[in-house]
C-alpha atoms as a PDB file:
ATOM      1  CA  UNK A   1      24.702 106.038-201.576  1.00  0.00           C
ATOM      2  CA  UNK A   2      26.227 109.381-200.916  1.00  0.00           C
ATOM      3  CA  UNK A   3      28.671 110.003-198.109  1.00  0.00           C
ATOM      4  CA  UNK A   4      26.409 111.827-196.300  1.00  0.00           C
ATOM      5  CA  UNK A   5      23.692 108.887-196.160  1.00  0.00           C
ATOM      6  CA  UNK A   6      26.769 106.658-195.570  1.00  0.00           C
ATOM      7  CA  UNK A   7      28.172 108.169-192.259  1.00  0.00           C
ATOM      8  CA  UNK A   8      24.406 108.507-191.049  1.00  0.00           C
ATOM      9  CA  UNK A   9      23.613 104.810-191.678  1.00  0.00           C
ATOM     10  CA  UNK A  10      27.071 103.908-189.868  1.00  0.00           C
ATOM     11  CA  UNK A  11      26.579 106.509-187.100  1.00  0.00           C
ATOM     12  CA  UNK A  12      23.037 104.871-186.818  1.00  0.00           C
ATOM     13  CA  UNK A  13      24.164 101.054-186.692  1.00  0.00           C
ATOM     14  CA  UNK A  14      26.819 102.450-183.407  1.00  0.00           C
ATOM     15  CA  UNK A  15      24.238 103.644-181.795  1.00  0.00           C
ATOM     16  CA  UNK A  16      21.202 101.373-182.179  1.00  0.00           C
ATOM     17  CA  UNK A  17      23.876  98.129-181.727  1.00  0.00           C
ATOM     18  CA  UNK A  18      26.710  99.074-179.832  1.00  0.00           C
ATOM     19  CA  UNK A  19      28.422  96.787-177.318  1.00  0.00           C
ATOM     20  CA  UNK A  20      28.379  97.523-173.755  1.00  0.00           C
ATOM     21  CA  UNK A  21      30.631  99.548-172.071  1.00  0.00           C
ATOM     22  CA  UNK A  22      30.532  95.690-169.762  1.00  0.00           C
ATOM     23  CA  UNK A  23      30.381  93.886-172.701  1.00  0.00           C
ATOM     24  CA  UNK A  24      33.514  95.148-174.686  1.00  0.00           C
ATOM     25  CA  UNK A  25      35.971  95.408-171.344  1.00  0.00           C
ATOM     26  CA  UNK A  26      34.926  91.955-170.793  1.00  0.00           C
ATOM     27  CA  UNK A  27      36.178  91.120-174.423  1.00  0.00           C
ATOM     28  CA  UNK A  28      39.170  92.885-174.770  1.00  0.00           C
ATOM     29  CA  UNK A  29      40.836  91.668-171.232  1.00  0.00           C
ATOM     30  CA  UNK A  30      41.167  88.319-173.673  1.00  0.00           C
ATOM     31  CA  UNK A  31      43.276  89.548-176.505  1.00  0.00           C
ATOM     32  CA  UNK A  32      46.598  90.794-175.302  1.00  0.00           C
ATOM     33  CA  UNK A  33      47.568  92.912-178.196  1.00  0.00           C
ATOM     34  CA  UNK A  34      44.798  95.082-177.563  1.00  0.00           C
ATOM     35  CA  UNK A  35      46.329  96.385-174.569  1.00  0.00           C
ATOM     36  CA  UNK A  36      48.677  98.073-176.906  1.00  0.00           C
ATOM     37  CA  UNK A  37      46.127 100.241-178.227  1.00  0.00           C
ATOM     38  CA  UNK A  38      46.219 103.909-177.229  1.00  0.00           C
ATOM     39  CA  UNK A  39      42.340 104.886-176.555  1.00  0.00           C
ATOM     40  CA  UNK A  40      41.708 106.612-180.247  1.00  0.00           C
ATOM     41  CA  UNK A  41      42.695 102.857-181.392  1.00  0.00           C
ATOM     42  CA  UNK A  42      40.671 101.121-179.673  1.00  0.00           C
ATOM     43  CA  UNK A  43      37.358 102.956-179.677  1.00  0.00           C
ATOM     44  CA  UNK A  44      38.120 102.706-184.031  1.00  0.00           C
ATOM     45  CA  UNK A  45      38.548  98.484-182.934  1.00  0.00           C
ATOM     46  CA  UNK A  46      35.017  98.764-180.610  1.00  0.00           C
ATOM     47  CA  UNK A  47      33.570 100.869-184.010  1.00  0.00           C
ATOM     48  CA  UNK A  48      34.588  97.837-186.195  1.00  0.00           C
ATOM     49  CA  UNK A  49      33.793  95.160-184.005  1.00  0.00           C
ATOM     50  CA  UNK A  50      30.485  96.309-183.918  1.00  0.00           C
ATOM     51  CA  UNK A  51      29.982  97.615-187.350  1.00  0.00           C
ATOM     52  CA  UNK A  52      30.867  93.750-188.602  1.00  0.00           C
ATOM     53  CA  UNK A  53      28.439  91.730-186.016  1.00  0.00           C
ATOM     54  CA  UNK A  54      25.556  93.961-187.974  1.00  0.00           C
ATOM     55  CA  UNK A  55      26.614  93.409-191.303  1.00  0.00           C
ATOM     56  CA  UNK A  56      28.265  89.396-191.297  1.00  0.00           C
ATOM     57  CA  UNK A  57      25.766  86.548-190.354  1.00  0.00           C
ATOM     58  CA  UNK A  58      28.043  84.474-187.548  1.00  0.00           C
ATOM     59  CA  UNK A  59      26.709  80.786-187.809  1.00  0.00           C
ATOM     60  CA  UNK A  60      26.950  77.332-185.979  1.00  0.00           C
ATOM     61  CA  UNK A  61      27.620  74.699-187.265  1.00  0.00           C
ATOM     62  CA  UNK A  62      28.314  70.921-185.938  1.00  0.00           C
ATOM     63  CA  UNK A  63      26.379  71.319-182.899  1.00  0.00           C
ATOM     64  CA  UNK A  64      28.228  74.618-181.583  1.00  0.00           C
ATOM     65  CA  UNK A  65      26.320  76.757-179.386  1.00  0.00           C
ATOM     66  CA  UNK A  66      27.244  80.175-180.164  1.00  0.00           C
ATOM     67  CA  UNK A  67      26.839  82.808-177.596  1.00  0.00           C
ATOM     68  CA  UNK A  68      26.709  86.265-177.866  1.00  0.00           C
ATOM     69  CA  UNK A  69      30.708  85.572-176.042  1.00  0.00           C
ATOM     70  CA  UNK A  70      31.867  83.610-178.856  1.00  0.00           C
ATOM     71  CA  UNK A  71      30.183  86.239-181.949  1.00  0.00           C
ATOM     72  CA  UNK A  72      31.706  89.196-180.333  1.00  0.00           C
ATOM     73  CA  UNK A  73      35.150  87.306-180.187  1.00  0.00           C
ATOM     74  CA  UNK A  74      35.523  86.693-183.685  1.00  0.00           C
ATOM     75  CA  UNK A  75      34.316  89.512-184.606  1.00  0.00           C
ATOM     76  CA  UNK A  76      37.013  90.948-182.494  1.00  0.00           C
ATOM     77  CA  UNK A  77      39.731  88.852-183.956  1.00  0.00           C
ATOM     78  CA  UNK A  78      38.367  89.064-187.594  1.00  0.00           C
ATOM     79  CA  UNK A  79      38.766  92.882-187.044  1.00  0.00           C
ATOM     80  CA  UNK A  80      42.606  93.166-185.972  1.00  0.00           C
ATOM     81  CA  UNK A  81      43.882  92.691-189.560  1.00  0.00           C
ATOM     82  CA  UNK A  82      41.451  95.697-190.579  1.00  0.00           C
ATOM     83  CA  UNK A  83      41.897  98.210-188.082  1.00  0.00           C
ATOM     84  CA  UNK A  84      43.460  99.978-190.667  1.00  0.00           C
ATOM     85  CA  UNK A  85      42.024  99.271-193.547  1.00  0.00           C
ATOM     86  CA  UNK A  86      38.070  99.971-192.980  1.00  0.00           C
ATOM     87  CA  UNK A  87      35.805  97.177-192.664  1.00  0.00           C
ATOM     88  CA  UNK A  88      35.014  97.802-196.772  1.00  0.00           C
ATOM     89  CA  UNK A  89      37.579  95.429-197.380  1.00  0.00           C
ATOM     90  CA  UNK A  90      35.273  92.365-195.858  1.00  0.00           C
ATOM     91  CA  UNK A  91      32.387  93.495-198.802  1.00  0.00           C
ATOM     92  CA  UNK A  92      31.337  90.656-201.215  1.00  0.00           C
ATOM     93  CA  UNK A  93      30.529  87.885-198.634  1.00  0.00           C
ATOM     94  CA  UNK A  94      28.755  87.626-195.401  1.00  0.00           C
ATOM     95  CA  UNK A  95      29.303  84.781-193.795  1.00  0.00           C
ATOM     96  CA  UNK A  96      31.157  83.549-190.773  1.00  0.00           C
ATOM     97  CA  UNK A  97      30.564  79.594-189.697  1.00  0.00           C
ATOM     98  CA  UNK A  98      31.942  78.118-186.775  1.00  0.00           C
ATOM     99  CA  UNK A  99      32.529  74.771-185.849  1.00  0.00           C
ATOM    100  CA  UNK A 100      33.395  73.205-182.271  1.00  0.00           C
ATOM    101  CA  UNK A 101      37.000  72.369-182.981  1.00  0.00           C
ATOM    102  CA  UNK A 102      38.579  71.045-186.078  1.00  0.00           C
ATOM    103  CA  UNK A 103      36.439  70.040-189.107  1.00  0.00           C
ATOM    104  CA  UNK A 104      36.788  67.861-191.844  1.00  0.00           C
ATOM    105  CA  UNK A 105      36.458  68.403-195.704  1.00  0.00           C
ATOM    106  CA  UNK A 106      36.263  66.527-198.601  1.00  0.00           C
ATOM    107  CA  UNK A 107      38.663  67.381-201.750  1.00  0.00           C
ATOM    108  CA  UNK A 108      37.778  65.766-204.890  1.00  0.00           C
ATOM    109  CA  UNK A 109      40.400  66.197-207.843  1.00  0.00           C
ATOM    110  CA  UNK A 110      41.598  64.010-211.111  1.00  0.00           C
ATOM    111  CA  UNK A 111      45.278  63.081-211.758  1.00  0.00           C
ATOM    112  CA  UNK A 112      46.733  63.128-215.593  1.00  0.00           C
ATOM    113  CA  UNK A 113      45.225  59.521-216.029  1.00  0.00           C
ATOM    114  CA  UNK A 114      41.489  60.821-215.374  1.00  0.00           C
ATOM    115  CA  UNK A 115      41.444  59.168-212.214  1.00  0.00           C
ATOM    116  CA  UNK A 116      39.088  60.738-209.754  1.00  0.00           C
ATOM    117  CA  UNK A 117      40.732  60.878-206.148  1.00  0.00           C
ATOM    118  CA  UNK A 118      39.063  61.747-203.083  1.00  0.00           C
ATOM    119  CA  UNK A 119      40.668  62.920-199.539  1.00  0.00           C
ATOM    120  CA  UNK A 120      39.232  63.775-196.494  1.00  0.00           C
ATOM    121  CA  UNK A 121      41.213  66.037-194.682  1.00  0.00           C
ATOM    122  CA  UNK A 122      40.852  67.679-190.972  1.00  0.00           C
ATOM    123  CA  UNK A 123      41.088  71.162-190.803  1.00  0.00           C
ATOM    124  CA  UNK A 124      41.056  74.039-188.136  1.00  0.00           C
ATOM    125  CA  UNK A 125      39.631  76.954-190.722  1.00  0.00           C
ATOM    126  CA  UNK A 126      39.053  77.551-194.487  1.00  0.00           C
ATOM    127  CA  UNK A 127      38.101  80.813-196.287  1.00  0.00           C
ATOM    128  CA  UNK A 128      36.574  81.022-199.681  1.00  0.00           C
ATOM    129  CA  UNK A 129      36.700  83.311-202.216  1.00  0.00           C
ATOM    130  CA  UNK A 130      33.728  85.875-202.444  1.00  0.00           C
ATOM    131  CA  UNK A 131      32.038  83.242-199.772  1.00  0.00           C
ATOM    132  CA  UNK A 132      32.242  82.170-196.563  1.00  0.00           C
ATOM    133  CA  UNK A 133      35.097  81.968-193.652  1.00  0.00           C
ATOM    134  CA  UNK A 134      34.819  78.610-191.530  1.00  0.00           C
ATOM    135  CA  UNK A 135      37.003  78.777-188.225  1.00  0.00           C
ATOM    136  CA  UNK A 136      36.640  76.316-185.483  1.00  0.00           C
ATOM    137  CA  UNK A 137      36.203  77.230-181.812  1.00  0.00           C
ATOM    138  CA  UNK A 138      37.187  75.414-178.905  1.00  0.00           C
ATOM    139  CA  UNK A 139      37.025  77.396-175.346  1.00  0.00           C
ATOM    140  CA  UNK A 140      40.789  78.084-175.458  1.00  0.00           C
ATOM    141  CA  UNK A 141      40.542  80.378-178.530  1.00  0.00           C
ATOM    142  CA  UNK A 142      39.162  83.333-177.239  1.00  0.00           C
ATOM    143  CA  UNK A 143      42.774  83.223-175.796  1.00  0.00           C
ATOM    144  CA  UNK A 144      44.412  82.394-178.701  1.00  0.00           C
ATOM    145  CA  UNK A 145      42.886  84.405-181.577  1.00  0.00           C
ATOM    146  CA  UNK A 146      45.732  83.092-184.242  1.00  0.00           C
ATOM    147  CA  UNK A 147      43.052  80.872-186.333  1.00  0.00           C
ATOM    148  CA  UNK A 148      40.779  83.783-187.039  1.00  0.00           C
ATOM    149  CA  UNK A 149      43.334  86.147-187.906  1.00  0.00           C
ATOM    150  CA  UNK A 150      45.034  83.638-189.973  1.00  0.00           C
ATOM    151  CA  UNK A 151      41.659  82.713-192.443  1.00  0.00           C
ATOM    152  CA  UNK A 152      40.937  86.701-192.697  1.00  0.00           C
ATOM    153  CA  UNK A 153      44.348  87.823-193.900  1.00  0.00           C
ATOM    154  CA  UNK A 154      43.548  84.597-196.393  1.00  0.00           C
ATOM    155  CA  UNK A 155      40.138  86.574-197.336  1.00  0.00           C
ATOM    156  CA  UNK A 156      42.380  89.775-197.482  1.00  0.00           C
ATOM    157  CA  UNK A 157      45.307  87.375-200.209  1.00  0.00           C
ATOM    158  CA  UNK A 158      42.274  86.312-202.267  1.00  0.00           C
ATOM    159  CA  UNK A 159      41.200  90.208-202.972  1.00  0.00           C
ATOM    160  CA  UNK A 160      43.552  89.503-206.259  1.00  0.00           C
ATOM    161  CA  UNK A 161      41.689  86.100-207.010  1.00  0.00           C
ATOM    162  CA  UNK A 162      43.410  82.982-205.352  1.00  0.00           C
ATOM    163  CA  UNK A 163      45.430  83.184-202.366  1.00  0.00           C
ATOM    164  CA  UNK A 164      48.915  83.210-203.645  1.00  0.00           C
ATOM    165  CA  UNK A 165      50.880  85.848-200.539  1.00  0.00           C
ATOM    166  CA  UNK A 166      50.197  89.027-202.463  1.00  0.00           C
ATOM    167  CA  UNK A 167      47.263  91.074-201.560  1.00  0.00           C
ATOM    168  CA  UNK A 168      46.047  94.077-203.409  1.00  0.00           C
ATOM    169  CA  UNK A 169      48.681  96.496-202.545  1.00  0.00           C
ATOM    170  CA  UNK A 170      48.411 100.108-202.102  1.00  0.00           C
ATOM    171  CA  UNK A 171      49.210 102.809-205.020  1.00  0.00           C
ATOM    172  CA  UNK A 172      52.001 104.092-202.694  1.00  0.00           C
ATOM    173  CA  UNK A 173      53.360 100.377-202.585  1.00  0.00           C
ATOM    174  CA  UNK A 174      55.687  98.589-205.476  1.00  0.00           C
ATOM    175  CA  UNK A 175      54.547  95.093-206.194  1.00  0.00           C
ATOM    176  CA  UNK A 176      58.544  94.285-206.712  1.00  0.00           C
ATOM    177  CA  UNK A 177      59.383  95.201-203.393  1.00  0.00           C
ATOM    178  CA  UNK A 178      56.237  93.249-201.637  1.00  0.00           C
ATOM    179  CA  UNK A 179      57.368  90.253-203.708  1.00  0.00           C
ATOM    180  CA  UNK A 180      61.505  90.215-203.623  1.00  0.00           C
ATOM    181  CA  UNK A 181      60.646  90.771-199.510  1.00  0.00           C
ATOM    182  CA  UNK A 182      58.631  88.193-198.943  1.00  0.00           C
ATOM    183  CA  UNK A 183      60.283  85.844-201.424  1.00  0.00           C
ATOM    184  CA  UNK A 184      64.027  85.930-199.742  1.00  0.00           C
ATOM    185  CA  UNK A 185      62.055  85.793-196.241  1.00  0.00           C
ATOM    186  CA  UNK A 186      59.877  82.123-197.146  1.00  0.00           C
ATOM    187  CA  UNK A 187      63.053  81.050-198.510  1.00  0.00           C
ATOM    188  CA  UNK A 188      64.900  81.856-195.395  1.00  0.00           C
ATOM    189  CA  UNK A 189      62.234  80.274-193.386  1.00  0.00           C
ATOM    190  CA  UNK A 190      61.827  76.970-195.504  1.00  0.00           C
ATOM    191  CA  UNK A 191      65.757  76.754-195.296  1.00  0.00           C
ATOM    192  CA  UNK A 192      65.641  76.893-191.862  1.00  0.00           C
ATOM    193  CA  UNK A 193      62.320  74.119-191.393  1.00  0.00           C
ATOM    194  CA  UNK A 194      64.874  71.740-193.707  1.00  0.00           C
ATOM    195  CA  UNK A 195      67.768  71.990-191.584  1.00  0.00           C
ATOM    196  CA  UNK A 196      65.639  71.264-188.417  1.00  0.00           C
ATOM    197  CA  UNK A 197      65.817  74.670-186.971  1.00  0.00           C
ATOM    198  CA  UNK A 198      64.563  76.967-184.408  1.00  0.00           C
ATOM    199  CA  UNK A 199      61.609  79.277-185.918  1.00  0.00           C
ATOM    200  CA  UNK A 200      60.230  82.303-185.545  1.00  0.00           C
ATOM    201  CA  UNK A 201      56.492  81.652-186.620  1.00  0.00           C
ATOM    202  CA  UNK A 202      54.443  78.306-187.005  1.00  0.00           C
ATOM    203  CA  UNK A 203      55.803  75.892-188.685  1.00  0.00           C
ATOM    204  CA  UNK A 204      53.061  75.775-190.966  1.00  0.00           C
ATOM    205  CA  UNK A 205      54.025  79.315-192.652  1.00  0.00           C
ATOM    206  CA  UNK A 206      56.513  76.961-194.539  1.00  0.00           C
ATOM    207  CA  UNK A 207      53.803  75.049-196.723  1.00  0.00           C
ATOM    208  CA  UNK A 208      53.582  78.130-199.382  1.00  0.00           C
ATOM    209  CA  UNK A 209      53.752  81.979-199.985  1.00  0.00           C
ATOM    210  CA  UNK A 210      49.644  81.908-199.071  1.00  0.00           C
ATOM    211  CA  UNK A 211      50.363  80.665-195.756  1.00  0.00           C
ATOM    212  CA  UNK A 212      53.487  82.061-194.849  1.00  0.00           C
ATOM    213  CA  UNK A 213      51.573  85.624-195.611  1.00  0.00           C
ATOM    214  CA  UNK A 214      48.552  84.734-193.260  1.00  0.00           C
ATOM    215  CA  UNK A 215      51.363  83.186-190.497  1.00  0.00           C
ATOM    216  CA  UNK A 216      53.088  86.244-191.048  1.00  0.00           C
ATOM    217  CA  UNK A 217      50.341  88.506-190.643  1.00  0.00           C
ATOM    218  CA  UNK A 218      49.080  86.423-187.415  1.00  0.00           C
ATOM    219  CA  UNK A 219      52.410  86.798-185.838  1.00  0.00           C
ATOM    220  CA  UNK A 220      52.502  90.670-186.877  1.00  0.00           C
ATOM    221  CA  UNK A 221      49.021  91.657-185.087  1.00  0.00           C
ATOM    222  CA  UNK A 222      49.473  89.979-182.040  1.00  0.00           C
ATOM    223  CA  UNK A 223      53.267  89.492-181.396  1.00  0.00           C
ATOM    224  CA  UNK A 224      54.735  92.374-183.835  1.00  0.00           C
ATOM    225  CA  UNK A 225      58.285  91.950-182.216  1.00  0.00           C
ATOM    226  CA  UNK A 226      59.019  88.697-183.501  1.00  0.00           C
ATOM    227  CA  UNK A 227      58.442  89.493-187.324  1.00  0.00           C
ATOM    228  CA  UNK A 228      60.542  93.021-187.150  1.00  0.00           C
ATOM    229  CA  UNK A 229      63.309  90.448-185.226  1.00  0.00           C
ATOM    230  CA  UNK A 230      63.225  87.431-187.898  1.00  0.00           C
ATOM    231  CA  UNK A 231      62.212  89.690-191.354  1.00  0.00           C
ATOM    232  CA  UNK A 232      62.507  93.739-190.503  1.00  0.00           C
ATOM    233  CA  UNK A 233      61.296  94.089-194.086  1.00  0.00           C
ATOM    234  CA  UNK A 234      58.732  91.849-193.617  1.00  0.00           C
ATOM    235  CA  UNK A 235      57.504  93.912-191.013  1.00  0.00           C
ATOM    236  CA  UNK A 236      57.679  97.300-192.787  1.00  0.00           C
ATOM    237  CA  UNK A 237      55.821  95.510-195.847  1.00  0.00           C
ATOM    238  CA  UNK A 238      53.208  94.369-193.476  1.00  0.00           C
ATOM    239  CA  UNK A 239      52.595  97.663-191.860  1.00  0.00           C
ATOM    240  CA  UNK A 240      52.412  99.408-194.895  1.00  0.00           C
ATOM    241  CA  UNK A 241      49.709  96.976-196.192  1.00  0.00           C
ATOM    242  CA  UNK A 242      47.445  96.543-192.791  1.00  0.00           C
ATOM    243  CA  UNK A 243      48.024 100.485-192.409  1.00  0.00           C
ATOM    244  CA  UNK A 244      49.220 100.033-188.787  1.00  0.00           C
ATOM    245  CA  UNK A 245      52.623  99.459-186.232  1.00  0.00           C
ATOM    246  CA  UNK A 246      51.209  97.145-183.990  1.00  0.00           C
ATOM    247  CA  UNK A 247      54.198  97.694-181.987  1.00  0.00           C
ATOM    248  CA  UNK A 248      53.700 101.320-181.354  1.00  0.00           C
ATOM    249  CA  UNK A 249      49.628 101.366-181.374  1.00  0.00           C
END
């Protein structure tokens, strides 16, 4: 498909399927970072947002009902980390499922002794590689968009196969740079979860370079301050990857 028919087929899809002007002020009110957004910013955001409810299937599962409230505000969320980066990033998969609050899943693995182990663990959102992303959804998180964000920068990480904290990088970006950054900063963090103190993200960010990245890059959408105060390089290494300064949107 030529550019031409591309940018006709997109200009088609905003305005066949476009959200209210109701609709989207009603949505936005709920995600403080947004406010940050100068108005060229956000109508890009309202572009995505919409762009991504026509081309990702947003299911229920577990007995959710999901209203047209609860598509729109993932599809919000899910869009943050690619406001930047063009919603061609999100190709090779299409589906979104949401559960009512945490889920559990099933792991299945054999230790050196070929014994086969099972565990059932509980878990608040998964993403697969080249399938789906599962979040859960309880009424408070269209005020707290952090799980969303958090299993989309994973989709993002697994770009270069498994999620392991580096995503494909930009040709203006040095791999050794993205990697002695974000290597000193986890183990300045994990140092810090040892010893029992104060932190500047989740706790959770602590359990490998895969989630520090998507903690990191929850913390860095929606409260931008607190990485450039704990890991300035952090920060410039995630703006030069998502393409944006939160802070100065």
């Amino acid at each position: 498909m030529g550019q031409w028919s591309r940018n006709w087929r997109r200009n088609r899809i905003l305005r066949r399927h476009g959200l209210s002007d109701r609709d989207w002020e009603s949505l936005i009110q709920h995600v403080p970072a947004v406010a940050r957004y100068d108005t060229r910013t956000r109508r890009r955001l309202r572009e995505l947002v919409t762009l991504f409810l026509y081309e990702k299937s947003i299911e229920a599962a577990g007995g959710l009902e999901l209203s047209d409230s609860i598509r729109q505000s993932i599809a919000l969320q899910a869009c943050l980390p690619i406001l930047g980066l063009g919603l061609e990033w999100y190709a090779g998969w299409r589906s979104v499922v949401v559960y009512p609050g945490d889920f559990h899943v099933q792991e299945t693995w054999t230790d050196d002794d070929g014994v086969v182990h099972e565990l059932e663990e509980v878990r608040a959102g998964e993403a697969w590689p080249q399938g789906p992303v599962i979040v859960s959804w309880a009424p408070e998180d269209i005020e707290s968009p952090a799980i969303v964000i958090h299993e989309f920068a994973h989709k993002l990480d697994m770009l270069n196969g498994a999620a392991n904290g580096m995503p494909p990088l930009h040709n203006d970006m040095a791999q050794s740079e993205w990697t002695h950054v974000f290597a000193r900063a986890y183990e300045d963090f994990t140092a810090r979860e040892r010893r029992g103190e104060a932190l500047p993200f989740d706790a959770y960010a602590a359990t490998d370079a895969a989630e520090f990245f998507a903690v990191a890059s929850e913390v860095f959408l929606l409260d931008p301050d607190r990485v450039r105060d704990a890991y300035p390089r952090v920060y410039t290494q995630l703006a030069a990857f998502y393409c944006q300064h939160p802070r100065t949107l």
